[in-house]
Protein backbone atom coordinates (compact mmCIF):
# COMPACT_ATOMS: atom_id res chain seq x y z
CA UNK A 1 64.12 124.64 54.53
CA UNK A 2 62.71 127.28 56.72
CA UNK A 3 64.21 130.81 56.66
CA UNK A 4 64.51 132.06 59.76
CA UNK A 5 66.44 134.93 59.71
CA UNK A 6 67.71 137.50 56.53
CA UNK A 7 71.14 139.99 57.82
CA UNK A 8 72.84 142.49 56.30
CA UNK A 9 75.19 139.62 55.50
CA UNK A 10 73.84 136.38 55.48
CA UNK A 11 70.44 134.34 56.07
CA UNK A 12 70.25 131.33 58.84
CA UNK A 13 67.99 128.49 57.41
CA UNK A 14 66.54 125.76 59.57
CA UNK A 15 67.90 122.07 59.02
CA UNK A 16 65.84 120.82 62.28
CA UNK A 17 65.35 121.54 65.91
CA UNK A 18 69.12 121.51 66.70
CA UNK A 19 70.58 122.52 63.27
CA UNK A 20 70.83 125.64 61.04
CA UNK A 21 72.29 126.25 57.25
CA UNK A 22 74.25 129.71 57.44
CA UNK A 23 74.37 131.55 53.62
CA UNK A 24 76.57 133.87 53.04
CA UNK A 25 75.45 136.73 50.64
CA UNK A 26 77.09 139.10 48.25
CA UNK A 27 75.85 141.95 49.99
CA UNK A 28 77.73 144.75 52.17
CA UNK A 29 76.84 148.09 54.03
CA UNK A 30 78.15 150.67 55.88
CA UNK A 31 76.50 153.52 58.39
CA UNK A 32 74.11 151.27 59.55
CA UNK A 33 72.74 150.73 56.28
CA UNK A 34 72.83 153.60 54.58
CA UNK A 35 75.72 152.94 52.30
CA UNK A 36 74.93 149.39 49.98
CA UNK A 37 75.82 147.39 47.04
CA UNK A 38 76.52 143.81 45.95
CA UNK A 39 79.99 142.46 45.08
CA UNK A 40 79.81 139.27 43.16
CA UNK A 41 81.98 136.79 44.70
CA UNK A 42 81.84 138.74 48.50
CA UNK A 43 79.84 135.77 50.25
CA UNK A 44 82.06 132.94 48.77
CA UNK A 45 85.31 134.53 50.06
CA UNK A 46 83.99 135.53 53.34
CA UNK A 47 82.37 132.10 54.10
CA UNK A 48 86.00 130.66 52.92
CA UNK A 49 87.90 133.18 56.24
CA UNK A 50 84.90 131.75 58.38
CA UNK A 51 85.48 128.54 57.93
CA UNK A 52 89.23 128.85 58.41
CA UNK A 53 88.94 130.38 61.41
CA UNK A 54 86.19 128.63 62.99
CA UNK A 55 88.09 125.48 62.11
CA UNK A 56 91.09 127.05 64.03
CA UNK A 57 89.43 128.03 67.26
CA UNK A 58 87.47 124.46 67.46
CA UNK A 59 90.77 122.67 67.30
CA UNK A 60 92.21 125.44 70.37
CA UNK A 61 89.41 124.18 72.01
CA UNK A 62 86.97 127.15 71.54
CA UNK A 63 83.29 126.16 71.27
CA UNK A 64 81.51 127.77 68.51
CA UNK A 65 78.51 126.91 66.40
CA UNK A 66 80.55 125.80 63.29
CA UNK A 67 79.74 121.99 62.44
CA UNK A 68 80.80 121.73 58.83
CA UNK A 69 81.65 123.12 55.09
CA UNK A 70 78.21 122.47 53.00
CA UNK A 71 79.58 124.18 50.17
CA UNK A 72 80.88 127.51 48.52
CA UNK A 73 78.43 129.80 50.42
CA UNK A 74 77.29 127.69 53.67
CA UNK A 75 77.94 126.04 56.51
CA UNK A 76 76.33 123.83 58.70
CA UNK A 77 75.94 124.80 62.45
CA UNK A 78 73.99 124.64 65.79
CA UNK A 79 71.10 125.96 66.53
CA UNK A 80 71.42 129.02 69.35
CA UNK A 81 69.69 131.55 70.57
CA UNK A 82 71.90 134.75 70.05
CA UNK A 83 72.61 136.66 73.25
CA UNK A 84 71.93 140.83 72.84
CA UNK A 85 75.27 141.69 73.19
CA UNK A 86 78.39 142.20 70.81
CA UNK A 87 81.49 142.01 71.76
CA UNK A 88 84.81 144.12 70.36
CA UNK A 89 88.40 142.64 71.42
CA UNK A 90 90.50 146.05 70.21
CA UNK A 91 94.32 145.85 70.34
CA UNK A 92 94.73 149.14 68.75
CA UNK A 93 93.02 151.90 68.14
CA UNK A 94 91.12 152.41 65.10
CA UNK A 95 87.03 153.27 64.48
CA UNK A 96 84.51 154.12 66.93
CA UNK A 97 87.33 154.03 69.98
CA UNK A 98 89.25 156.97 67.51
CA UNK A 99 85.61 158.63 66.96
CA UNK A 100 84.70 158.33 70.78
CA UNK A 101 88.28 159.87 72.59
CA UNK A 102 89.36 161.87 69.65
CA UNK A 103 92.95 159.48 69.23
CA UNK A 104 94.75 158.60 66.24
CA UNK A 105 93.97 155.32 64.60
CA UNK A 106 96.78 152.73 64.47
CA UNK A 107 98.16 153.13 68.51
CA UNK A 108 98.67 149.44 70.16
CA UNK A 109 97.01 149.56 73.50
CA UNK A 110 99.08 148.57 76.44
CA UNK A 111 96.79 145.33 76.85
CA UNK A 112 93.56 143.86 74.61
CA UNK A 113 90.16 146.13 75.56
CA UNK A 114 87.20 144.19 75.64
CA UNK A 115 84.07 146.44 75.38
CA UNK A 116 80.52 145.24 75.29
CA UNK A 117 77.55 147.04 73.06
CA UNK A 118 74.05 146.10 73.43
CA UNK A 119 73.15 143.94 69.62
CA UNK A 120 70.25 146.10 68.66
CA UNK A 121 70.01 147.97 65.10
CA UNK A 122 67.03 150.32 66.70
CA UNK A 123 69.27 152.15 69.22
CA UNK A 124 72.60 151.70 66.72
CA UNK A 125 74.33 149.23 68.88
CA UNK A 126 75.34 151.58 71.95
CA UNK A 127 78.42 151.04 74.17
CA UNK A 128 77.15 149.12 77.57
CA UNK A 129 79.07 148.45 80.62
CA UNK A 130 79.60 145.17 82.88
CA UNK A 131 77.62 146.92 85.87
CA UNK A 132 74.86 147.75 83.52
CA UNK A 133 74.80 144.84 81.56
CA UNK A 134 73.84 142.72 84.63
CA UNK A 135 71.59 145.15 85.99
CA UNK A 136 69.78 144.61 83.19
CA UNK A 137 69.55 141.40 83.17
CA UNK A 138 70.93 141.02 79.62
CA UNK A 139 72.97 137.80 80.80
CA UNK A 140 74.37 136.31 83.85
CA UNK A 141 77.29 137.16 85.95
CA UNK A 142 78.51 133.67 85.08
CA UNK A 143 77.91 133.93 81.49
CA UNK A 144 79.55 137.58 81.10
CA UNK A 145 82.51 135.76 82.68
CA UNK A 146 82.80 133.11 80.14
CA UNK A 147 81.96 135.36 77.52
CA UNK A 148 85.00 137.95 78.38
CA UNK A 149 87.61 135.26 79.11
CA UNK A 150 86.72 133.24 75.90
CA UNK A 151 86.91 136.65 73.92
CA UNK A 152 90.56 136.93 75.31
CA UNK A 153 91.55 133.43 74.00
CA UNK A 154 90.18 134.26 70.62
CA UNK A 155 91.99 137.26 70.07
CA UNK A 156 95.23 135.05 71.41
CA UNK A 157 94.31 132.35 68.94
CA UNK A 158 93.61 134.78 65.85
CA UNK A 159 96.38 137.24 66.46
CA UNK A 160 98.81 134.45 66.14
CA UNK A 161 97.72 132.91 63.45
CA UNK A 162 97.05 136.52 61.90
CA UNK A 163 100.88 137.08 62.33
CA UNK A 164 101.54 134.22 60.21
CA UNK A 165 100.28 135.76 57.41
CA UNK A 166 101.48 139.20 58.03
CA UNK A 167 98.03 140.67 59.27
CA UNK A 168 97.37 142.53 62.42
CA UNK A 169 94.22 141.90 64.03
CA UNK A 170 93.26 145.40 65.15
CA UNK A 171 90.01 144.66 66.74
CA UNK A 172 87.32 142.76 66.10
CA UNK A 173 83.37 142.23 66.68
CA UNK A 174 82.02 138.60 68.19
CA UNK A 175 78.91 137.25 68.25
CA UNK A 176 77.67 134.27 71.42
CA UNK A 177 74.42 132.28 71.56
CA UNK A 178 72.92 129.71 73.69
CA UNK A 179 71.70 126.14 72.86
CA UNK A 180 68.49 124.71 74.07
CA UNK A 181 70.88 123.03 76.91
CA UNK A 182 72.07 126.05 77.82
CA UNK A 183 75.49 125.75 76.47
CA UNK A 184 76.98 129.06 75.36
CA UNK A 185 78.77 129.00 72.06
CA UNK A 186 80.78 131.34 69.62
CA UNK A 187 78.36 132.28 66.97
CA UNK A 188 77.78 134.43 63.57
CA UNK A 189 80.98 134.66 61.20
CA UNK A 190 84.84 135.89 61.50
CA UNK A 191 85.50 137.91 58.28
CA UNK A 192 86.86 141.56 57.22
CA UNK A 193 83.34 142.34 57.61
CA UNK A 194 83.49 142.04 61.37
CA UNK A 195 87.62 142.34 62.06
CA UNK A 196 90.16 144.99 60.99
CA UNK A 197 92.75 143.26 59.23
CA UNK A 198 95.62 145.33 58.74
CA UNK A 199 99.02 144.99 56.68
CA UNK A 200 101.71 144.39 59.62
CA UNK A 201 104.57 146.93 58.01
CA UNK A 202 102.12 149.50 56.47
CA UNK A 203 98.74 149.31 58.67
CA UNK A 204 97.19 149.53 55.69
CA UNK A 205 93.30 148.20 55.84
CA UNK A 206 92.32 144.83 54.23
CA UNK A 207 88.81 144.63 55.63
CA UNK A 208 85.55 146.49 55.28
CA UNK A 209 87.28 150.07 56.00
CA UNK A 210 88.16 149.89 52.35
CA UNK A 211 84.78 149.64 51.72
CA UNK A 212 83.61 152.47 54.34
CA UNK A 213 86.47 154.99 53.24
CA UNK A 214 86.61 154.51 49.85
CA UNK A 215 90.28 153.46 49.88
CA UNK A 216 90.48 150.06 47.71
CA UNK A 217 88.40 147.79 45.83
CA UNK A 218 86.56 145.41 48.34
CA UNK A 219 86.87 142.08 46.08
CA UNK A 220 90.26 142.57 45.67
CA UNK A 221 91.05 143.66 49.30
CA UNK A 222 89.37 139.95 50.32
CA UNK A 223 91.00 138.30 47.94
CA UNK A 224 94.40 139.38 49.25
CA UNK A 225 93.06 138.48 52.94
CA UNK A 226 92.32 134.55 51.35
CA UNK A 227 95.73 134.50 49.61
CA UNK A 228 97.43 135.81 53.04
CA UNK A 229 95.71 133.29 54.68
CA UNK A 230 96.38 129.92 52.39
């Protein structure tokens, strides 16, 4: 298969013209890159949360690129072409919202925020909003819609199921892409690399954070997450 595309995270190989092979890795940074290592084991547990989830939102009727479990480290999915903009859901405050208006992590917001950032590694994924975004030209004013409103449902979806397990969905960072048909879909991965995950009676981080802050051991912290989770 043809690689077409190495992450921080994982690699996207090409099955054919409509298809792609996603691998997870054993690799994780921090600070764009400047903090790394390997943690044997990290790719099969965060591929495990993926599919969970992506499982989850497909039967609530959320389309996403998932197809199907290939084995330990990859799944099968559709072919997109990723759209330059990330999108964080944030139901309480915690990271680069603290950082940015000087508030303590671990306040719920009133409502879910849904802010946009431009995906690019070169300017360090800056903060972007709606006017701009379709100034630009980065999508349409149809597609932003969709994009916003299906963000919403996901963070219904996830916080409930989240709840289940005694987990608090703090915020989290989403990924869309189109197919050659022009269909947009949910893309990249749902893991504690890309959502905070917090105890529900302590707040206490079981995601990346551990990772960034020196606070736990990350195997073990995603571990507990895939226990929590069944």
């Amino acid at each position: 298969m043809k690689l077409l595309y190495e992450g921080k995270a994982k690699k996207v190989w090409e099955i054919d013209d409509e298809r792609v092979l996603i691998e997870f890795k054993d690799d994780v940074t921090a600070f764009d890159g400047l903090k790394k290592d390997q943690y044997k084991g990290k790719g099969f547990l965060n591929k495990k949360v993926s599919d969970h989830f992506f499982e989850i939102l497909e039967n609530n009727g959320i389309k996403t690129h998932y197809i199907k479990s290939i084995d330990d480290r990859n799944f099968e999915a559709w072919k997109t072409t990723v759209l330059p903009l990330e999108v964080v859901v944030r139901n309480y405050t915690a990271g680069s919202f603290c950082r940015r208006y000087g508030v303590e992590r671990g306040k719920k917001l009133s409502k879910p925020l849904v802010e946009f950032m431009i995906k690019s590694d070169e300017l360090h994924d800056p903060l972007i909003c709606e006017d701009s975004i379709l100034l630009l030209n980065l999508v349409t004013e149809e597609d932003l819609k969709y994009i916003k409103e299906t963000a919403l449902k996901v963070n219904e979806i996830l916080s409930g199921e989240l709840s289940k397990a005694n987990l608090i969905l703090a915020d989290f960072k989403l990924e869309f892409g189109k197919k050659a048909d022009g269909e947009i879909l949910l893309i990249d991965e749902i893991t504690p690399d890309t959502c905070r995950f917090w105890d529900s009676e302590t707040l206490e981080s079981l995601d990346k954070d551990v990772y960034r802050e020196d606070k736990a051991d990350l195997l073990t912290t995603y571990e507990e997450v895939v226990r929590r989770l069944g």
